[in-house]
Protein backbone atom coordinates (compact mmCIF):
# COMPACT_ATOMS: atom_id res chain seq x y z
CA UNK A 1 39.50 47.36 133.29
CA UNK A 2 43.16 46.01 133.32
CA UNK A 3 45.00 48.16 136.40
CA UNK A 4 48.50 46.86 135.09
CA UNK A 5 50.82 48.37 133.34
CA UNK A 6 53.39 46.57 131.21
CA UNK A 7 56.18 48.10 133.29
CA UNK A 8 55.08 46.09 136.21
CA UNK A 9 54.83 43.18 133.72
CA UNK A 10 58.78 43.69 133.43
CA UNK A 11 59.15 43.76 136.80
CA UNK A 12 57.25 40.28 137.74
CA UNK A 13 59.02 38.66 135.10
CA UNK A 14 62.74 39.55 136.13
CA UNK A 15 61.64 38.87 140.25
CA UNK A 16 60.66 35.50 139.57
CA UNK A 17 63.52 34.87 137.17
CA UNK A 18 66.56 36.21 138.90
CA UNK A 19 65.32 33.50 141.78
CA UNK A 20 67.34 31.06 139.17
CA UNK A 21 69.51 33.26 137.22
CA UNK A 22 71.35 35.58 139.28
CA UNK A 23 73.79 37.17 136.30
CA UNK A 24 70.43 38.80 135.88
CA UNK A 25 71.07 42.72 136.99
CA UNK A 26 68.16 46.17 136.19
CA UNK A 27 70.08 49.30 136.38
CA UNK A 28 67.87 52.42 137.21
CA UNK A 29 68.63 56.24 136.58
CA UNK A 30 66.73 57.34 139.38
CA UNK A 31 63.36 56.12 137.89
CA UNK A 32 62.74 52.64 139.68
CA UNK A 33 59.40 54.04 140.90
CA UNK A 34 58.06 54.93 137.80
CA UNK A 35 59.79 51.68 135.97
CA UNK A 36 57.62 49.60 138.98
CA UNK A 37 60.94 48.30 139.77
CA UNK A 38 60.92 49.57 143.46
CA UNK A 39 59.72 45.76 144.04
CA UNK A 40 63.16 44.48 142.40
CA UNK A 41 65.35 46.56 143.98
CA UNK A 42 63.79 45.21 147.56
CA UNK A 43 63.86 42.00 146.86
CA UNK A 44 67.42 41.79 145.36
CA UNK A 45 69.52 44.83 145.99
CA UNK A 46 72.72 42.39 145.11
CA UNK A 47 71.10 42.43 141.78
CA UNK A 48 70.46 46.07 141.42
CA UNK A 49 72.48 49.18 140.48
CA UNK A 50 70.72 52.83 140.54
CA UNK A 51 72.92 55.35 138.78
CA UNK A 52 71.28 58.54 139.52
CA UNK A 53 69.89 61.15 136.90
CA UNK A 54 72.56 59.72 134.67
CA UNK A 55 71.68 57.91 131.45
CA UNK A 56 74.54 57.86 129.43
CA UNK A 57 76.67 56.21 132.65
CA UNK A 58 73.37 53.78 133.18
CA UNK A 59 73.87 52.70 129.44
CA UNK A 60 77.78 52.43 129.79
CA UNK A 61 77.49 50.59 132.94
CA UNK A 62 74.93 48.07 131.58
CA UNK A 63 77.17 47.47 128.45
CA UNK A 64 80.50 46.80 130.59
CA UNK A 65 78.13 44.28 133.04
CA UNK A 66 77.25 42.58 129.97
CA UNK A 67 80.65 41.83 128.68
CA UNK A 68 81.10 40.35 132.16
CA UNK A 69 78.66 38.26 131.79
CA UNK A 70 75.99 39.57 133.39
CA UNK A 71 72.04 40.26 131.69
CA UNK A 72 71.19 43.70 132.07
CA UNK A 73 68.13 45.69 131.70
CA UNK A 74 68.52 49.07 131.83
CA UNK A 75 64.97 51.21 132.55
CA UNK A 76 64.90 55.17 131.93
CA UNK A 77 62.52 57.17 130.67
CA UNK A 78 62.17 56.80 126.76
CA UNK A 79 62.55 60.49 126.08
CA UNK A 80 66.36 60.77 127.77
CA UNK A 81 67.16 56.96 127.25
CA UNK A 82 66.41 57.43 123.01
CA UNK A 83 68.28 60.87 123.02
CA UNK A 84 70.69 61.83 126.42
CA UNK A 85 72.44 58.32 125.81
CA UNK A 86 72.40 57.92 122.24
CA UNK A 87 76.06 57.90 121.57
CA UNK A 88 76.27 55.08 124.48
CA UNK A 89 73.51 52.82 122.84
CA UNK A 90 74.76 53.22 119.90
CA UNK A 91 78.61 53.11 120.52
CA UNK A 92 79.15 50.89 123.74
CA UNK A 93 75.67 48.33 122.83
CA UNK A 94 74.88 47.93 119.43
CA UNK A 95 78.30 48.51 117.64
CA UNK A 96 80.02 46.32 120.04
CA UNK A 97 76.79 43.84 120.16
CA UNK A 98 76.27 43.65 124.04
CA UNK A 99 73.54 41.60 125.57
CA UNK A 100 71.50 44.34 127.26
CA UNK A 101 68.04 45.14 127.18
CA UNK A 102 67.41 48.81 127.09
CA UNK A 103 63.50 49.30 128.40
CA UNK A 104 62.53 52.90 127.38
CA UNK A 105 59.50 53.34 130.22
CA UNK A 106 56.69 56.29 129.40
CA UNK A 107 57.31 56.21 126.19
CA UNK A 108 55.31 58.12 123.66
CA UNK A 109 53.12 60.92 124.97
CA UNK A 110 52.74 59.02 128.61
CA UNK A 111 54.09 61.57 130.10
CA UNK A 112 51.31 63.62 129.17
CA UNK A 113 51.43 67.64 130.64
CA UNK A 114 55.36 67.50 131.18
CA UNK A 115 55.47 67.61 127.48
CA UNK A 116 56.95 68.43 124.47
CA UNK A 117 60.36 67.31 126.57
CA UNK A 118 59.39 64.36 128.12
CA UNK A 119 58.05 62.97 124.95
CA UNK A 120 59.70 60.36 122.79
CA UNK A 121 58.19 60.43 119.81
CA UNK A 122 61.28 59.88 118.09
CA UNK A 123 62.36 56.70 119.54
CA UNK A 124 61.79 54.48 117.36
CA UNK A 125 63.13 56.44 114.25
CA UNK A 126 66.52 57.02 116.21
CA UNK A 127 66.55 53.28 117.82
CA UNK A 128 65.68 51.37 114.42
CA UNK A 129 68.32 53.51 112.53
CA UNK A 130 71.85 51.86 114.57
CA UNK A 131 72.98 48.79 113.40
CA UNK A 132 72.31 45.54 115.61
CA UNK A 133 69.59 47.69 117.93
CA UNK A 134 66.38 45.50 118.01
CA UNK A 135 63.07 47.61 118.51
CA UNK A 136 59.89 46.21 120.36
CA UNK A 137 56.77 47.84 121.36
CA UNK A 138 54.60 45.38 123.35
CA UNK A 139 51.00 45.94 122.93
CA UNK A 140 49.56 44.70 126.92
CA UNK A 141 51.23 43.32 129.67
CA UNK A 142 50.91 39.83 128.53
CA UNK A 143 52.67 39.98 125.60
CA UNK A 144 55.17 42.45 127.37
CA UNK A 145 55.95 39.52 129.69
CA UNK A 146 56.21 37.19 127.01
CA UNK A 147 58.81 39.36 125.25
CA UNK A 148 61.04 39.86 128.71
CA UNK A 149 61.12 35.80 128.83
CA UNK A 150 62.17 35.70 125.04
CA UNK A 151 64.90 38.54 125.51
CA UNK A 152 66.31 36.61 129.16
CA UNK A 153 67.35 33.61 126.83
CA UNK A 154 69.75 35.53 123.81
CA UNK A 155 72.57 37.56 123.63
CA UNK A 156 71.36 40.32 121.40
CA UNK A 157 70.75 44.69 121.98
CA UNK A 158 67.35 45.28 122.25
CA UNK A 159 65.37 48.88 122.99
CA UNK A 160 61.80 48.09 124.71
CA UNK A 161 59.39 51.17 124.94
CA UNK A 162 56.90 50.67 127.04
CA UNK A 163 53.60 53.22 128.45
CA UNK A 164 53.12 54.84 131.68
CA UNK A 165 49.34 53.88 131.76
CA UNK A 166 47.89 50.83 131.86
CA UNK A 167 46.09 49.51 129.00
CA UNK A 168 43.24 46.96 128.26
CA UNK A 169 44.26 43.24 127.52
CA UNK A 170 44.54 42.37 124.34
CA UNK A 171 45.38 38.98 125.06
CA UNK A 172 45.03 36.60 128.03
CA UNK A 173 47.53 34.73 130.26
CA UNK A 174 46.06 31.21 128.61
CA UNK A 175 45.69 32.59 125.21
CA UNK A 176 48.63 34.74 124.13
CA UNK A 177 50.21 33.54 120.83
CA UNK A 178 53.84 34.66 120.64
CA UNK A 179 56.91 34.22 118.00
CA UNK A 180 59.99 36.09 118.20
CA UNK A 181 60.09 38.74 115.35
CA UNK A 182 56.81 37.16 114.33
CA UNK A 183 53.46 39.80 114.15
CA UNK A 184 50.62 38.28 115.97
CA UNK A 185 47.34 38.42 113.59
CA UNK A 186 44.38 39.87 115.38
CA UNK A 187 41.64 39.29 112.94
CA UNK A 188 41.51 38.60 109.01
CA UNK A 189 39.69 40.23 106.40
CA UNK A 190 39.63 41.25 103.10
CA UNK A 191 39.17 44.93 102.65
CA UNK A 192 41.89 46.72 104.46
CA UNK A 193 45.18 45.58 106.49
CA UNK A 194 45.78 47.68 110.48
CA UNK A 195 49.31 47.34 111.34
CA UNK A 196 49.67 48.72 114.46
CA UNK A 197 52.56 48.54 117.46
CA UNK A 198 52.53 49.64 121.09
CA UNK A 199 49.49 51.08 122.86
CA UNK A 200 48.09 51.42 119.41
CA UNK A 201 47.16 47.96 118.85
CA UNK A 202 43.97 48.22 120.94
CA UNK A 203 42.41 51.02 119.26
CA UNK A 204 43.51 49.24 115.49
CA UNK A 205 41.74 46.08 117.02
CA UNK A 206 38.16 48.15 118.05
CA UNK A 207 38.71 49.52 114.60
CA UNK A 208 38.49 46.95 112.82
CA UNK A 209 35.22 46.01 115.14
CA UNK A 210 33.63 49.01 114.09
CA UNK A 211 34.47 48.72 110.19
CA UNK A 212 32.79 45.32 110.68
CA UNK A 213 29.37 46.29 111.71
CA UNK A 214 29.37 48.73 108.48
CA UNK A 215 30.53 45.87 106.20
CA UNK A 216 34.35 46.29 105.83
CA UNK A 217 36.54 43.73 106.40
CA UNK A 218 39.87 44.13 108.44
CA UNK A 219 43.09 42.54 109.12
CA UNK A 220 44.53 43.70 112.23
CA UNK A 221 48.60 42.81 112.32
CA UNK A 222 50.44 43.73 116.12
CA UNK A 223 53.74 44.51 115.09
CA UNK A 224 55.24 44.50 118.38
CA UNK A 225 58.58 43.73 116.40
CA UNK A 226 58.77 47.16 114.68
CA UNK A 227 63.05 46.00 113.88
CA UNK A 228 63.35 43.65 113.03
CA UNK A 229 60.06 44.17 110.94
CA UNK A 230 58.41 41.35 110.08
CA UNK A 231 58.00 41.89 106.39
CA UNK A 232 56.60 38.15 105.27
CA UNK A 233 53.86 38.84 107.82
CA UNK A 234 53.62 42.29 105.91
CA UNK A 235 53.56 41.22 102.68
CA UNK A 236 50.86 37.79 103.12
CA UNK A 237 48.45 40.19 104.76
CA UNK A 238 48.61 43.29 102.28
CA UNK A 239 48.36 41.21 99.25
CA UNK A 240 45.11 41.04 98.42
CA UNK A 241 44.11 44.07 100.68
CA UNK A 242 42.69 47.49 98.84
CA UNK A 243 44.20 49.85 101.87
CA UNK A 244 47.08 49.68 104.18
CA UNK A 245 47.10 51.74 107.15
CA UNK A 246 49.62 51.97 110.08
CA UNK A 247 49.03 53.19 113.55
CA UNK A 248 51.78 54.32 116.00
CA UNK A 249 52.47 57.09 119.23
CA UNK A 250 55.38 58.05 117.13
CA UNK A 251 56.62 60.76 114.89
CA UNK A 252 55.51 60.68 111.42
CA UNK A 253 59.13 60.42 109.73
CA UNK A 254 61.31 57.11 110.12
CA UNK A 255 58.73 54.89 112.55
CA UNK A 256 57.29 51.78 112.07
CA UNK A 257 55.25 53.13 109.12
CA UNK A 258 58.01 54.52 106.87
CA UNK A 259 59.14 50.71 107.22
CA UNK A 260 55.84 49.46 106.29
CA UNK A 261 55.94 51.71 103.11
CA UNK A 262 58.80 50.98 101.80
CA UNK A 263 57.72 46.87 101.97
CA UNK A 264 55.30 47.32 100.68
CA UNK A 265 56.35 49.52 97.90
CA UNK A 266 59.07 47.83 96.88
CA UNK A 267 57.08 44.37 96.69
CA UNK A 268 53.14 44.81 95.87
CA UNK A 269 53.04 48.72 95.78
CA UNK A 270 48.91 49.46 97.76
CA UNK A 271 47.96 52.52 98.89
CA UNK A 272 49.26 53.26 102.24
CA UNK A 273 47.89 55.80 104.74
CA UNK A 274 50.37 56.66 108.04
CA UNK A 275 48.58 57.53 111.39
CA UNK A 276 50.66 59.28 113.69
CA UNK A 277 51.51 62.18 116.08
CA UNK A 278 51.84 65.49 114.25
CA UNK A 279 54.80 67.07 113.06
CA UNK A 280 54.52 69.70 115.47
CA UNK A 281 54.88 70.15 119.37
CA UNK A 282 51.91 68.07 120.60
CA UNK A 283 48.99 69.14 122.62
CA UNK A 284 49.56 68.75 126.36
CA UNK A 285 46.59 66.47 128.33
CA UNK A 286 46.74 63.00 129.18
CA UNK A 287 47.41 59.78 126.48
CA UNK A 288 43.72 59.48 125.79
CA UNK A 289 43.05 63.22 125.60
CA UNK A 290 46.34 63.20 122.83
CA UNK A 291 45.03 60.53 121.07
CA UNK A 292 41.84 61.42 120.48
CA UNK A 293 42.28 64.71 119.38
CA UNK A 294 44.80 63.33 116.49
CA UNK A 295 42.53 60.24 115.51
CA UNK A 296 44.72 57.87 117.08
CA UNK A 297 41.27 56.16 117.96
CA UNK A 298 38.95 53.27 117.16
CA UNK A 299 36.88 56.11 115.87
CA UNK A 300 39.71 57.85 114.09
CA UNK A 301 41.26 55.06 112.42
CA UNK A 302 37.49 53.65 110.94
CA UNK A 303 37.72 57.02 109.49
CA UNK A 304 40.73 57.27 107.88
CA UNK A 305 39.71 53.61 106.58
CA UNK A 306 36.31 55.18 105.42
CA UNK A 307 38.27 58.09 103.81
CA UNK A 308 40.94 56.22 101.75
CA UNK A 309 38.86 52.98 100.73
C-alpha cells in the first residue's frame, strides 16, 4: 500500500531541483502543510513566499515573479484556486502567457466531510475553458513527478490538480512511460476503450481486470493531459472499439469527458458513456466512501461496461 501522496511527489521534485535552479520559487496561501511543502519552505525559505488565506494575491504574485524571471508554482486548495482566483488565472497567467504552474492540491472530493465547499468538481471545466491554461491530472506519484520535471523545463500556464490521499502505484520508478501531452496506454483490447484521468485511472485499470476474467476486452487510456487532450491517442484507440467510456472526480458538464465526446463524435461517432460525480451536492464521507456510492469503482465501471456493451 503506497503511503505517498502525489503532493509530496511535488515537493521532492522541486527540493532536489531548486539545489541547481534557484529562479525556482512555490508560493503558498496558507496551505504548505497540506501541499507537503512544509519540507520546501525549511529547506529554502529564500525560495519561498506564503501569502496568507489569499489566492487571488498568491496567483498575482506568482504571475509578476514569472515575468521576472523566476518559475513559480503556486499550491492552494483546488476548490478556491479554480474559483476565488479565477479572474487572476485567467487575466494575469493565461492571457498574458506567464510561466507558472498553478498546483490545485485536494482536488476533487479529497476533502471529503468539509464538503460541498471544499469541493472542486468544477475545475477542470473552468481551467480547460481560458485560453493558453494547460490542464493535468496525474494519476500516482510517479507520473506526478514526471510531470513537475516536464513543466520545470517550458515557459507555458499550466493548472495541476492533484488528491489529498494517497493512491496505489500505477506505475514504478523504473517503469513509468511518459510523453508530454501524450496518454499513456495501460492495456489493449478490443471490446471497449477506459479513458480515465486523475485518481480515476486506478479503478479504470482494475476494471478492465475484471472485464477480462468475464471475456471482455479493454483498452485502458490515462489521460493525465485532459488540455491539451490528446485526441490522436483518442481516436487510434476508439476506432475499432464497440463502447467508449470516460471516468473522472469531476462534474458531469465541460470535463475531460465532454472533450472526449465531441472527438469522438466529430471523427468516428461510438457510443460514449460519461462516469462522473452527480449533478447535485455530493454525499459527504471520505474519497472511497464517494466513489463507491456513485460507481466511480472497478466494480462500477465493469458495470456500466456490462450495461452499455
Amino acid at each position: 500500500m503506497n503511503k505517498i501522496p502525489n503532493r509530496q511527489a511535488i515537493c521532492e521534485v522541486l527540493m532536489e531541483k531548486v539545489k541547481e535552479d534557484k529562479d525556482i520559487v512555490v508560493l503558498c496561501s496558507d496551505s504548505r502543510g497540506s501541499a507537503s511543502l512544509a519540507p520546501f519552505a525549511q529547506a529554502h525559505p529564500e525560495n519561498f513566499i506564503e501569502t496568507g488565506i489569499a489566492e487571488q494575491n498568491l496567483v498575482s504574485i506568482a504571475a509578476g515573479l514569472a515575468k521576472c524571471g523566476k518559475k513559480p508554482f503556486a499550491a492552494s486548495p483546488a476548490c478556491f484556486l479554480s474559483t476565488r482566483s479565477y479572474e487572476q488565472c485567467k487575466v494575469d497567467v493565461s492571457y498574458s502567457n506567464t510561466n507558472v504552474t498553478l498546483i490545485g492540491i485536494s482536488g476533487g472530493v479529497s476533502y471529503g466531510a468539509l464538503g460541498m465547499s471544499h469541493h472542486s468538481a468544477q475545475d477542470i471545466a473552468a481551467m480547460s475553458a481560458i485560453p493558453n491554461m494547460r490542464v493535468y491530472l496525474p494519476s500516482d506519484r510517479f507520473q506526478t513527478a514526471k510531470l513537475i520535471e516536464a513543466l520545470l523545463e517550458d515557459e507555458k500556464p499550466a493548472y495541476v490538480r492533484v488528491g489529498r490521499n494517497p493512491v496505489e502505484d500505477i506505475y514504478t520508478e523504473e517503469n513509468c512511460p511518459f510523453e508530454m501531452d501524450k496518454a499513456t496506454v495501460l492495456c489493449e483490447g478490443t471490446d471497449v476503450v477506459l479513458i480515465a484521468c486523475g485518481e480515476m485511472v486506478r479503478p479504470a485499470y482494475e476494471a478492465s481486470q475484471i472485464l477480462k476474467e468475464k471475456g471482455i476486452s479493454a483498452t485502458v487510456l490515462d489521460m493525465y493531459c485532459v488540455k491539451p487532450l490528446d485526441k490522436d491517442g483518442i481516436l487510434k484507440a476508439v476506432q475499432n472499439a464497440k463502447l467508449v467510456v470516460t471516468v473522472e472526480e469531476h462534474a458531469p458538464f465541460g470535463g475531460m469527458g465532454s472533450m472526449v465526446c465531441q472527438t469522438v463524435s466529430a471523427n468516428c461517432p461510438k457510443k460514449v458513456v460519461n462516469l462522473a460525480l452527480p449533478d447535485a451536492p455530493v454525499i459527504t464521507g471520505t474519497s472511497k466512501e464517494v466513489f463507491d456510492h456513485y460507481g466511480l469503482n472497478a466494480e462500477g465501471i465493469a458495470k456500466t461496461v456490462e450495461e452499455n456493451l
